[in-house]
N, C-alpha and C. Protein backbone atom coordinates (compact mmCIF):
# COMPACT_ATOMS: atom_id res chain seq x y z
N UNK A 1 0.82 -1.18 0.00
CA UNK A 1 0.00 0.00 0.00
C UNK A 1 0.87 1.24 0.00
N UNK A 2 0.70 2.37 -0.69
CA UNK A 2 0.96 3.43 -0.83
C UNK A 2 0.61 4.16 0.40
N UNK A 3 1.79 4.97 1.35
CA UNK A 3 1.79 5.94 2.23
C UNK A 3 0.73 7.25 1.60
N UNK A 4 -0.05 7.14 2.32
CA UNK A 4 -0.94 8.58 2.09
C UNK A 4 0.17 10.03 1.95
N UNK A 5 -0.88 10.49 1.11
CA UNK A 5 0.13 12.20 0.78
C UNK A 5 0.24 13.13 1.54
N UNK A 6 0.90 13.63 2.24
CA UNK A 6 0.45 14.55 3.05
C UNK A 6 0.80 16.07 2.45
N UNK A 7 -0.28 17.03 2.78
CA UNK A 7 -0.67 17.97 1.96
C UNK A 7 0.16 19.43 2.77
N UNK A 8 0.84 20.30 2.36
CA UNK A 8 1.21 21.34 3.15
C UNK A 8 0.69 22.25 2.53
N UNK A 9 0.55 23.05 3.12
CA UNK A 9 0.12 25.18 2.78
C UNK A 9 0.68 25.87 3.39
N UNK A 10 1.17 26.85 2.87
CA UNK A 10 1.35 27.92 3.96
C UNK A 10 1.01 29.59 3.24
N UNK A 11 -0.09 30.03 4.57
CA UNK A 11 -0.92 31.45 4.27
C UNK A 11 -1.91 31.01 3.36
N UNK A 12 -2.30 29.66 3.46
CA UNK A 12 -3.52 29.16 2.80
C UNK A 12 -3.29 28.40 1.38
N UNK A 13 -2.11 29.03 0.69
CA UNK A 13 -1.52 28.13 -0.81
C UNK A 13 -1.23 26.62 -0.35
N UNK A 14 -1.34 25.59 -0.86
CA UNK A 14 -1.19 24.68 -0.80
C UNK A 14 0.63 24.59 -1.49
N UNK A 15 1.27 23.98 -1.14
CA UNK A 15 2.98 24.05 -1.60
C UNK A 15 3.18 22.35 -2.53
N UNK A 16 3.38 22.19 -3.31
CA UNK A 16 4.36 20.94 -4.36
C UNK A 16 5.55 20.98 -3.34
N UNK A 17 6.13 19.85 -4.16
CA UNK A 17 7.43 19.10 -3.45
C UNK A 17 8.07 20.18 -3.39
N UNK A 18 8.35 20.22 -4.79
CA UNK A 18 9.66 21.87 -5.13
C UNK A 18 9.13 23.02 -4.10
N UNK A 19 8.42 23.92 -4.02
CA UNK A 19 8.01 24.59 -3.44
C UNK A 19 8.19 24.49 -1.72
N UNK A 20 7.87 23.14 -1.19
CA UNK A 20 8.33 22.92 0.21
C UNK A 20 9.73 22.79 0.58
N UNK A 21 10.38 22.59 -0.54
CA UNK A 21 12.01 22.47 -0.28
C UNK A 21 12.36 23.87 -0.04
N UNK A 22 11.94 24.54 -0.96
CA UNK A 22 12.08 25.96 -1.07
C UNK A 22 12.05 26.78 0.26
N UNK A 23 10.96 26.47 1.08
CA UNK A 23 10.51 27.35 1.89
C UNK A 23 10.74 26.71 3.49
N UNK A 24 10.63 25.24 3.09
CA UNK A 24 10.89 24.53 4.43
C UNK A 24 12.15 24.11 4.99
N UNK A 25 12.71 23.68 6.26
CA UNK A 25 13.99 23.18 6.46
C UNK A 25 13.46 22.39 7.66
N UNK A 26 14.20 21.54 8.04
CA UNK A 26 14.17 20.77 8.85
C UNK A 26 15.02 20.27 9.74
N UNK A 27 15.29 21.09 10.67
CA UNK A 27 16.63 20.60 12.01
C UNK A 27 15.79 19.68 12.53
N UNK A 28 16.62 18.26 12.33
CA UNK A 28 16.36 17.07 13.16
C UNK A 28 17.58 17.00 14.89
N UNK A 29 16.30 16.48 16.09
CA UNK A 29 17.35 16.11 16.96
C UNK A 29 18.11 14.44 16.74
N UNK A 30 18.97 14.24 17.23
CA UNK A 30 20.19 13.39 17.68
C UNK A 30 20.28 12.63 16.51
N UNK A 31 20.22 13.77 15.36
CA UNK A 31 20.92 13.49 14.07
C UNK A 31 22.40 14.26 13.58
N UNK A 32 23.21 13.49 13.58
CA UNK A 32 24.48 14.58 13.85
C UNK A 32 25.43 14.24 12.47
N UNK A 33 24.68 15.28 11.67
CA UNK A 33 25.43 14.89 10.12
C UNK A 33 27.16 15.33 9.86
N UNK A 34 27.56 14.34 9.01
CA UNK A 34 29.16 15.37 8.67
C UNK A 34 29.89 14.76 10.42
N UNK A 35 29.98 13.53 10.38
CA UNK A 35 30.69 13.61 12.14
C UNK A 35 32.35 13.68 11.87
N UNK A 36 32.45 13.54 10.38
CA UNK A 36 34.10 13.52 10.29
C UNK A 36 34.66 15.20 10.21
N UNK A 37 33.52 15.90 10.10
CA UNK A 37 34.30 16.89 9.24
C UNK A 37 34.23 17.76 10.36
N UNK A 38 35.03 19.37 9.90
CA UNK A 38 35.13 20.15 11.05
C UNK A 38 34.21 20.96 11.30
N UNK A 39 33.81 21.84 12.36
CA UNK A 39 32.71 22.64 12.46
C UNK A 39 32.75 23.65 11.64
N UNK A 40 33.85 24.39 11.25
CA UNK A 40 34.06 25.54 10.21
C UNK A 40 33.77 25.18 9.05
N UNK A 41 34.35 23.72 8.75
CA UNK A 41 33.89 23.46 7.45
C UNK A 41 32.65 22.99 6.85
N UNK A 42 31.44 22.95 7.84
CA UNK A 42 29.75 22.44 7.70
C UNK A 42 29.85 24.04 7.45
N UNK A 43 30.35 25.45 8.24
CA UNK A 43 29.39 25.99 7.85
C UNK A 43 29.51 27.25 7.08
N UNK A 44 30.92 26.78 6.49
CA UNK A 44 31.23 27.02 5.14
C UNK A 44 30.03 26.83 4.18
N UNK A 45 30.27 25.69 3.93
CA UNK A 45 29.85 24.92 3.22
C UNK A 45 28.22 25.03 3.25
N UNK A 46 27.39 25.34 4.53
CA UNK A 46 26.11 25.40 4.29
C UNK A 46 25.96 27.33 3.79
N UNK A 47 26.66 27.97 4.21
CA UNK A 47 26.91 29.32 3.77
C UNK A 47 27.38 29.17 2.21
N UNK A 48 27.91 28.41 1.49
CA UNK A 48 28.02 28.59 0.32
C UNK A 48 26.96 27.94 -0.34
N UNK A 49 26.67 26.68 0.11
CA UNK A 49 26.10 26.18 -0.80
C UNK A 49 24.29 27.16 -0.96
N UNK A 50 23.54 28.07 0.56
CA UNK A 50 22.89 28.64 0.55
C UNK A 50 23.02 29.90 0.29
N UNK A 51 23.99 30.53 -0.55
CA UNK A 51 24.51 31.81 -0.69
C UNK A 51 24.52 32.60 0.56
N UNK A 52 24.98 32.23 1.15
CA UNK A 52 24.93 33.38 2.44
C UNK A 52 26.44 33.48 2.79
N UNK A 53 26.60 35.16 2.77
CA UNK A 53 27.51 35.68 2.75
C UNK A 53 28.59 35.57 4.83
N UNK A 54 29.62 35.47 4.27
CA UNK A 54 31.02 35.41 5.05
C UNK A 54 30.56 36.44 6.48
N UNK A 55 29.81 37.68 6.65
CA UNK A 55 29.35 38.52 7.55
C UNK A 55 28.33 37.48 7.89
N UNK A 56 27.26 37.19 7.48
CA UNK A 56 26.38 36.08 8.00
C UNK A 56 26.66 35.09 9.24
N UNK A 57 27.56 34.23 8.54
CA UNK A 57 28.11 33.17 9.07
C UNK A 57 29.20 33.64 10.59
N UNK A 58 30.14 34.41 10.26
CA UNK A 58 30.56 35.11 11.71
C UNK A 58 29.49 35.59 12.20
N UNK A 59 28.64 36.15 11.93
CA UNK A 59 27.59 36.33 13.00
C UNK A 59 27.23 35.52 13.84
N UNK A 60 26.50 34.07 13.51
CA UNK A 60 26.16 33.03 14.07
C UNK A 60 26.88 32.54 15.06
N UNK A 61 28.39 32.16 14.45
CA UNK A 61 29.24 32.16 15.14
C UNK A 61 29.16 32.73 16.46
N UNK A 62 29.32 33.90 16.47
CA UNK A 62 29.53 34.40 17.64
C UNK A 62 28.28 34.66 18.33
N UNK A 63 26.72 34.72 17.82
CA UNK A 63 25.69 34.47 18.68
C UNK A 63 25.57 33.37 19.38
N UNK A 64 26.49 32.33 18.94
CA UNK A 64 26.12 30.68 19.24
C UNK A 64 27.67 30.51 19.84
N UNK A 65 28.59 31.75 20.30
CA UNK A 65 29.26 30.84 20.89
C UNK A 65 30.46 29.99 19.83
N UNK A 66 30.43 29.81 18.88
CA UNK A 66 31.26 28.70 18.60
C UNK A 66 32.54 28.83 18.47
N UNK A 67 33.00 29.93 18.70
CA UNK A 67 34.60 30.32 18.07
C UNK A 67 35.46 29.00 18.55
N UNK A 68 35.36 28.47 19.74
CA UNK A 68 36.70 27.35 20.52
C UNK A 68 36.16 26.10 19.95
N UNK A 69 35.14 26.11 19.46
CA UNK A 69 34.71 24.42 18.64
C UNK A 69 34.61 24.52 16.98
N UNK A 70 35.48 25.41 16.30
CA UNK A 70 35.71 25.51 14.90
C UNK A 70 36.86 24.66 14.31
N UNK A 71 37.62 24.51 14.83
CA UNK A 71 38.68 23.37 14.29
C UNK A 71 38.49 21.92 14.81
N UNK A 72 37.35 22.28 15.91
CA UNK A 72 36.72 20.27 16.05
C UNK A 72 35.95 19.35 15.30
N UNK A 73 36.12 18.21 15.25
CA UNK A 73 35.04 17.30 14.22
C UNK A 73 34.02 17.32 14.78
N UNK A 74 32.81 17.14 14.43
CA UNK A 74 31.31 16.62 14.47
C UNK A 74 31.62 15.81 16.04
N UNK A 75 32.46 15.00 15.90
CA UNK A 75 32.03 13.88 16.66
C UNK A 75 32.98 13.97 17.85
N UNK A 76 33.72 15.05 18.17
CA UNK A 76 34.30 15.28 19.33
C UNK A 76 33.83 16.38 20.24
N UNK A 77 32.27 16.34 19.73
CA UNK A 77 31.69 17.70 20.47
C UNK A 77 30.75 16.90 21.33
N UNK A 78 30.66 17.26 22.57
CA UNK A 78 29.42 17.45 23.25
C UNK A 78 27.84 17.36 22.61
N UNK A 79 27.02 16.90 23.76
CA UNK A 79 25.67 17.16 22.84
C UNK A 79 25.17 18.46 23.12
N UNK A 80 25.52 19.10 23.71
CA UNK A 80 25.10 20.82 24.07
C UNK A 80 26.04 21.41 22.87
N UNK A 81 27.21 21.14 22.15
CA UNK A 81 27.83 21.82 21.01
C UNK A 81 27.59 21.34 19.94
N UNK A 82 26.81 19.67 20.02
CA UNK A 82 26.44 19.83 18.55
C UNK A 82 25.35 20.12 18.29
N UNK A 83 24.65 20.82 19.55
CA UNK A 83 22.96 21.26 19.09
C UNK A 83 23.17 22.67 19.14
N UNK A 84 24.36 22.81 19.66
CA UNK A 84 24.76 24.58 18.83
C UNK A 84 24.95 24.74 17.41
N UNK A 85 25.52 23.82 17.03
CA UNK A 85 25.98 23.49 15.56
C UNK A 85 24.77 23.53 14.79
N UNK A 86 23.90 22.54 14.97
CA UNK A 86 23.10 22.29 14.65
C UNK A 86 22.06 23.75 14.54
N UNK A 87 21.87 24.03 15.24
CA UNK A 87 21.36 25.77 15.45
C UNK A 87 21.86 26.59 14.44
N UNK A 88 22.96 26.41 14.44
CA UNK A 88 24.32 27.63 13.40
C UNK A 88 23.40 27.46 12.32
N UNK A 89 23.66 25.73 11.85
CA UNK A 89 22.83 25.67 10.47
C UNK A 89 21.98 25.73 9.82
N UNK A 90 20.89 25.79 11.10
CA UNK A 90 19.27 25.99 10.50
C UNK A 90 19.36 27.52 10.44
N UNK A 91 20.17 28.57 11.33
CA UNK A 91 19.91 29.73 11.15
C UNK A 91 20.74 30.40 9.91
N UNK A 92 21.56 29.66 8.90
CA UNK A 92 22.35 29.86 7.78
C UNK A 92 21.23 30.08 6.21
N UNK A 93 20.28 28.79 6.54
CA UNK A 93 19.04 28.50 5.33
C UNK A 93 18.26 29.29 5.22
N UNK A 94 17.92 29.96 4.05
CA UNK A 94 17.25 30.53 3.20
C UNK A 94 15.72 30.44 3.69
N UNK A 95 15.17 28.96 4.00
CA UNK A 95 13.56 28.84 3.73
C UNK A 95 13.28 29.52 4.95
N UNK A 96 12.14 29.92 4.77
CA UNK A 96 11.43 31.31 5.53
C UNK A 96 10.44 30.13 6.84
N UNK A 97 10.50 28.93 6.87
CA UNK A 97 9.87 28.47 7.46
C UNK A 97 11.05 27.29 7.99
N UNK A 98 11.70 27.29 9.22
CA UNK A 98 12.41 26.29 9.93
C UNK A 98 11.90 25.26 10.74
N UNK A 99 11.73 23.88 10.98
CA UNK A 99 11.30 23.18 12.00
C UNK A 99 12.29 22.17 12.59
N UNK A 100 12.14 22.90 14.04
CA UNK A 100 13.31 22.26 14.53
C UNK A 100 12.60 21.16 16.10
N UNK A 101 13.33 20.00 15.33
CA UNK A 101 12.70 19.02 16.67
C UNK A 101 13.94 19.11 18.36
N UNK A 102 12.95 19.20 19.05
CA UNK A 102 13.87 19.40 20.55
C UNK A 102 14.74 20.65 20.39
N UNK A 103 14.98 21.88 20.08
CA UNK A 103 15.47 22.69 19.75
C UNK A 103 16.52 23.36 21.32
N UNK A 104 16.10 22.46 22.58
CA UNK A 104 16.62 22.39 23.46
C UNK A 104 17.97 21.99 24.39
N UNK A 105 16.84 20.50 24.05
CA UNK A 105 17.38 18.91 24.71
C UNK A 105 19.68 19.03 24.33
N UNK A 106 19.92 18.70 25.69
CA UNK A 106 21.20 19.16 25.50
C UNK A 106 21.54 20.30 26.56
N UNK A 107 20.68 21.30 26.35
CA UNK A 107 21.67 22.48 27.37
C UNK A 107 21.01 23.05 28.51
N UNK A 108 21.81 22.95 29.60
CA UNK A 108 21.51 23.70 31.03
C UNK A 108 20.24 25.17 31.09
N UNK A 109 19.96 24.86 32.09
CA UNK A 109 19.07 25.93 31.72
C UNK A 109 19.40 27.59 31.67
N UNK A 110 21.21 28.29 31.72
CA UNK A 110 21.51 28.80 31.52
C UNK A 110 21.12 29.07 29.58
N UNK A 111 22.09 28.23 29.29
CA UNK A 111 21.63 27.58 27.94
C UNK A 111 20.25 28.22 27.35
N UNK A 112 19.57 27.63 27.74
CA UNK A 112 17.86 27.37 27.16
C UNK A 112 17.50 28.93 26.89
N UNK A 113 17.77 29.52 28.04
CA UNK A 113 17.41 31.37 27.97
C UNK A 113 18.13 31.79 27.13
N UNK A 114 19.42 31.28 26.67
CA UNK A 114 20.43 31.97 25.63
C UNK A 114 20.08 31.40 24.28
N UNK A 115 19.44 30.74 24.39
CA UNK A 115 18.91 29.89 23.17
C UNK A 115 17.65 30.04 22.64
N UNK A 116 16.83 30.43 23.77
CA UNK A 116 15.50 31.45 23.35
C UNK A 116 15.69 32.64 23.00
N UNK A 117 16.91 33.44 23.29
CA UNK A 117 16.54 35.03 23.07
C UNK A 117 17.31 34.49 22.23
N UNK A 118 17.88 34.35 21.28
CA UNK A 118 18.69 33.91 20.27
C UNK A 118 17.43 33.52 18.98
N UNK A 119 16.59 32.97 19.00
CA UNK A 119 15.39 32.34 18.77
C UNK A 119 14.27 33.45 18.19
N UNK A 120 14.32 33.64 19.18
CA UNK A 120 13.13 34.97 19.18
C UNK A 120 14.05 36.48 18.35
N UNK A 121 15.26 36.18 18.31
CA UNK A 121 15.85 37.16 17.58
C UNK A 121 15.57 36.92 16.10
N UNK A 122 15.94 35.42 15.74
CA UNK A 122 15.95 34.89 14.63
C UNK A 122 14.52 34.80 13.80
N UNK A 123 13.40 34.80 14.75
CA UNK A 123 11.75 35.17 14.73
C UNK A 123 11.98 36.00 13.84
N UNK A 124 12.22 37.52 14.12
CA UNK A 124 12.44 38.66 14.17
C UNK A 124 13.10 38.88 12.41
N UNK A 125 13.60 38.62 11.83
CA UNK A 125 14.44 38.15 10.66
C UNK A 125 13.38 37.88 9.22
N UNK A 126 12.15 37.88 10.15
CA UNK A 126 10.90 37.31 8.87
C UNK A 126 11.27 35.43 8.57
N UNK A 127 11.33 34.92 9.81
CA UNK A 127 11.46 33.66 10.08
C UNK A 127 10.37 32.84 10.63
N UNK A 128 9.75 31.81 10.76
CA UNK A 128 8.98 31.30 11.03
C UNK A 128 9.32 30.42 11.32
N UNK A 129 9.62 29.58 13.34
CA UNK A 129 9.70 28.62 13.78
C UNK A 129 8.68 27.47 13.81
N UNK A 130 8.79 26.38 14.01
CA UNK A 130 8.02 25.29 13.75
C UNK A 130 8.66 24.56 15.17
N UNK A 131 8.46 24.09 16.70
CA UNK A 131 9.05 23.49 17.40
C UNK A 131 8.63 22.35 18.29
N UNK A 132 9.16 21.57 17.79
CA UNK A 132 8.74 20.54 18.63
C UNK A 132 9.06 20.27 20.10
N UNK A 133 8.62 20.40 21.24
CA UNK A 133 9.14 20.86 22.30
C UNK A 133 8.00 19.69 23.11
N UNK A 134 9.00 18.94 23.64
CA UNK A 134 8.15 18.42 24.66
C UNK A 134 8.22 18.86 26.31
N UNK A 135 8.78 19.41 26.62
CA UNK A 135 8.58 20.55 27.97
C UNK A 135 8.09 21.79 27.65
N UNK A 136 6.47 21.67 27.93
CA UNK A 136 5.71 22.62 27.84
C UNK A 136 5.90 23.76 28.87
N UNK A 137 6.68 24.13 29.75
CA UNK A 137 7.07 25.12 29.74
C UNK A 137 7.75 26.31 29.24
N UNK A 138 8.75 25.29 28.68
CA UNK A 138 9.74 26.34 27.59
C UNK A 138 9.05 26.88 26.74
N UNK A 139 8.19 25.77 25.72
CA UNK A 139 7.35 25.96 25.00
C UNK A 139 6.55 27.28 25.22
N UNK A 140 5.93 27.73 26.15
CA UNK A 140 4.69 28.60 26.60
C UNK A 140 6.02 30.01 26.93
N UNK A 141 7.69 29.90 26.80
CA UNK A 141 8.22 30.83 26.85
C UNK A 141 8.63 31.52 25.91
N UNK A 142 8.56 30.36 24.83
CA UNK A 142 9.13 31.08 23.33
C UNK A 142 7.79 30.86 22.29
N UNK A 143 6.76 30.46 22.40
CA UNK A 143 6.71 29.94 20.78
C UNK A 143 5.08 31.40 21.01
N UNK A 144 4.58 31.34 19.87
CA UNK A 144 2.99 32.02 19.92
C UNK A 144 1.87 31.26 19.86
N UNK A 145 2.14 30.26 19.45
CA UNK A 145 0.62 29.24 19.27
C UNK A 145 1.35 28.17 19.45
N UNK A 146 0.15 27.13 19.79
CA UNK A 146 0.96 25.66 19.80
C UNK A 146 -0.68 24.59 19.34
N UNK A 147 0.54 23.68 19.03
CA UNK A 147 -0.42 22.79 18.43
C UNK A 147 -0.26 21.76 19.54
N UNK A 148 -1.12 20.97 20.15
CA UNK A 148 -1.09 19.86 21.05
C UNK A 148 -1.84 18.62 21.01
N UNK A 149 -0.79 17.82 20.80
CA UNK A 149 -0.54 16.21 20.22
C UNK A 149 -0.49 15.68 21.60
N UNK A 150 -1.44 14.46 21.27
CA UNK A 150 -1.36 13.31 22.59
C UNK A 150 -1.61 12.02 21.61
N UNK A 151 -1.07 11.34 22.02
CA UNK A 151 -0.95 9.71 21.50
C UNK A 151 -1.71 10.11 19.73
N UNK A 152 -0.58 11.58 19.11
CA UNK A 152 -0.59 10.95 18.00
C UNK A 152 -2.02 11.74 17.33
N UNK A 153 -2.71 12.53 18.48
CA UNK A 153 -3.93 12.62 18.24
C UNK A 153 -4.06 14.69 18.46
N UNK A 154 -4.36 15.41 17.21
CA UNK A 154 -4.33 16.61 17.90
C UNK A 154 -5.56 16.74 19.04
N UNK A 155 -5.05 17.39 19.98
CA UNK A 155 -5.92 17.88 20.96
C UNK A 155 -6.47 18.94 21.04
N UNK A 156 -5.41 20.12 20.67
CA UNK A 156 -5.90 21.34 20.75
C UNK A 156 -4.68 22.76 19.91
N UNK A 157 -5.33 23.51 19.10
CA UNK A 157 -4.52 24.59 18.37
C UNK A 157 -4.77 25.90 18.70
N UNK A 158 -3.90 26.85 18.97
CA UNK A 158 -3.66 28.37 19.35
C UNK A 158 -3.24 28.96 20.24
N UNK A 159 -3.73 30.26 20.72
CA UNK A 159 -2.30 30.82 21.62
C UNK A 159 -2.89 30.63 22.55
N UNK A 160 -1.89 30.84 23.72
CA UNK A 160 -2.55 30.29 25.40
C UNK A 160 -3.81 31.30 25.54
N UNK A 161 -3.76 32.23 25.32
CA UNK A 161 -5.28 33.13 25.81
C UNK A 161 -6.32 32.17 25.31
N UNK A 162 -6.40 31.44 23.81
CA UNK A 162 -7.47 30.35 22.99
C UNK A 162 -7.51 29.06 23.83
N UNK A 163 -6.58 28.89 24.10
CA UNK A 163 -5.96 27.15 24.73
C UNK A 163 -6.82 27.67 25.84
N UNK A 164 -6.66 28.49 26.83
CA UNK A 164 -7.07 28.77 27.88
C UNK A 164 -8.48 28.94 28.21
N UNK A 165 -9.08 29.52 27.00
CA UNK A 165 -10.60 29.60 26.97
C UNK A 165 -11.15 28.37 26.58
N UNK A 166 -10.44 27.68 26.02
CA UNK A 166 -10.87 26.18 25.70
C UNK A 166 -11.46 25.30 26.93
N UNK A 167 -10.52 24.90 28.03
CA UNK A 167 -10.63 24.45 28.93
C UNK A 167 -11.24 25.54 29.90
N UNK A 168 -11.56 26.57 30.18
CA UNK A 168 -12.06 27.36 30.90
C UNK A 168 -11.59 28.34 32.10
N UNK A 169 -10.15 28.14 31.88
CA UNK A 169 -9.25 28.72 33.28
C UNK A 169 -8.72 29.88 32.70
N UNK A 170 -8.20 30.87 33.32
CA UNK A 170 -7.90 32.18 32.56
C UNK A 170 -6.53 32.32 32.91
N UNK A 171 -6.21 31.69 33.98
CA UNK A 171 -4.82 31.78 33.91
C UNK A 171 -3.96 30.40 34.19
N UNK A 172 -4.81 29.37 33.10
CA UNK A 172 -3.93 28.13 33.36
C UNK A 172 -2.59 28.08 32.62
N UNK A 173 -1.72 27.37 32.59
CA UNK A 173 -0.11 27.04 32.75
C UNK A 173 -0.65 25.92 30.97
N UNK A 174 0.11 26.36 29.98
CA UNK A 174 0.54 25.38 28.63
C UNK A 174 0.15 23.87 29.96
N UNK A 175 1.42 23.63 30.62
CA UNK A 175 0.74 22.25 30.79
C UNK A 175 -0.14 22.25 31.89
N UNK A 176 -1.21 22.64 32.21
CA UNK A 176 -2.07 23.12 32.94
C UNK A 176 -2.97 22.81 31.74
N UNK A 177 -3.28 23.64 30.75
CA UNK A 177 -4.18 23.17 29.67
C UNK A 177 -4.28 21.68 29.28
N UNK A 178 -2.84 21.23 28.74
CA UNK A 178 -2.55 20.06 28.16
C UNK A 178 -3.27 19.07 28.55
N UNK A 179 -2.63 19.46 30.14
CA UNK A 179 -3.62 18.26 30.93
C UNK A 179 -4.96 18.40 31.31
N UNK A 180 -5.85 19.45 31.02
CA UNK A 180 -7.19 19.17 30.97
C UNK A 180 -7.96 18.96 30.06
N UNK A 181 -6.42 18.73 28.90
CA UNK A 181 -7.52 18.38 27.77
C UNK A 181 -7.31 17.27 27.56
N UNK A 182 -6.06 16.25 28.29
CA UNK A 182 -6.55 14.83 28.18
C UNK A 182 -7.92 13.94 28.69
């Protein structure tokens, strides 16, 4: 049997293959591509191959920290440096729409705040996050709407003021909702 199609839009257009490549990207977690190669040289390389210019790329750099892990391989980093890495590169791509799974998982909660205002900067850019976040707190610190999945099943879509009127509490907690809508 043939996998059903699944259909994307975005702002109501429906998007083709070509068209979703175009616009979409996809940071996967505890996928750690390129483990031979060096960190300078992924993001070279994703800076060239996405035309994005040499000022770009030092930027990132230094929002993310990476200057002392540029001459390391993939695979001699930490999982808190390769989900910096990993960060560098989704914020290098072109498509106006990023989805990044666990966009977290990995760093202290020093971290997490430096990684949200970092985030919310990148918002800011005419960017559009997509996050998969399973600690609904963080979640309810960075994102504007959320979509909420239970066994697979949506439960409930929009911003906490909507989520909130849903279940009936005015000042319930993301997982405060979640859980009254199981």
């Amino acid at each position: 049997d043939a996998l059903p199609i699944c259909s994307v839009s975005l702002n109501g257009q429906a998007l083709d293959m070509k068209q979703r490549s175009k616009t979409l990207f996809y940071l996967p977690d505890r996928i750690v591509p390129y483990q031979n190669h060096r960190v300078d040289y992924l993001l070279c390389f994703f800076a060239d191959a996405y035309g994005v210019g040499m000022d770009k790329k030092q930027e990132i750099i230094e929002l993310l920290s990476l200057q002392d892990s540029l001459e390391k391989e993939m695979r001699e980093l930490s999982k808190g440096w390769v989900k910096r890495v990993m960060l560098a590169l989704g914020m290098l791509v072109p498509q106006s729409v990023v989805m990044m799974d666990e966009p977290f998982d990995g760093f202290d909660f020093r971290q997490i705040q430096e990684v949200m205002h970092l985030l919310k900067l990148y918002v800011k850019s005419a960017k559009t996050l997509i996050l998969s976040i399973h600690q609904l707190g963080d979640a309810q610190k960075i994102c504007d709407k959320y979509l909420l999945i239970n066994a697979g099943q949506t439960c409930a879509f929009g911003s906490i003021e909507e989520l909130r009127a849903i279940v009936g509490v005015a000042d319930a907690t993301l997982e405060e909702v979640f859980l009254a809508l199981l």
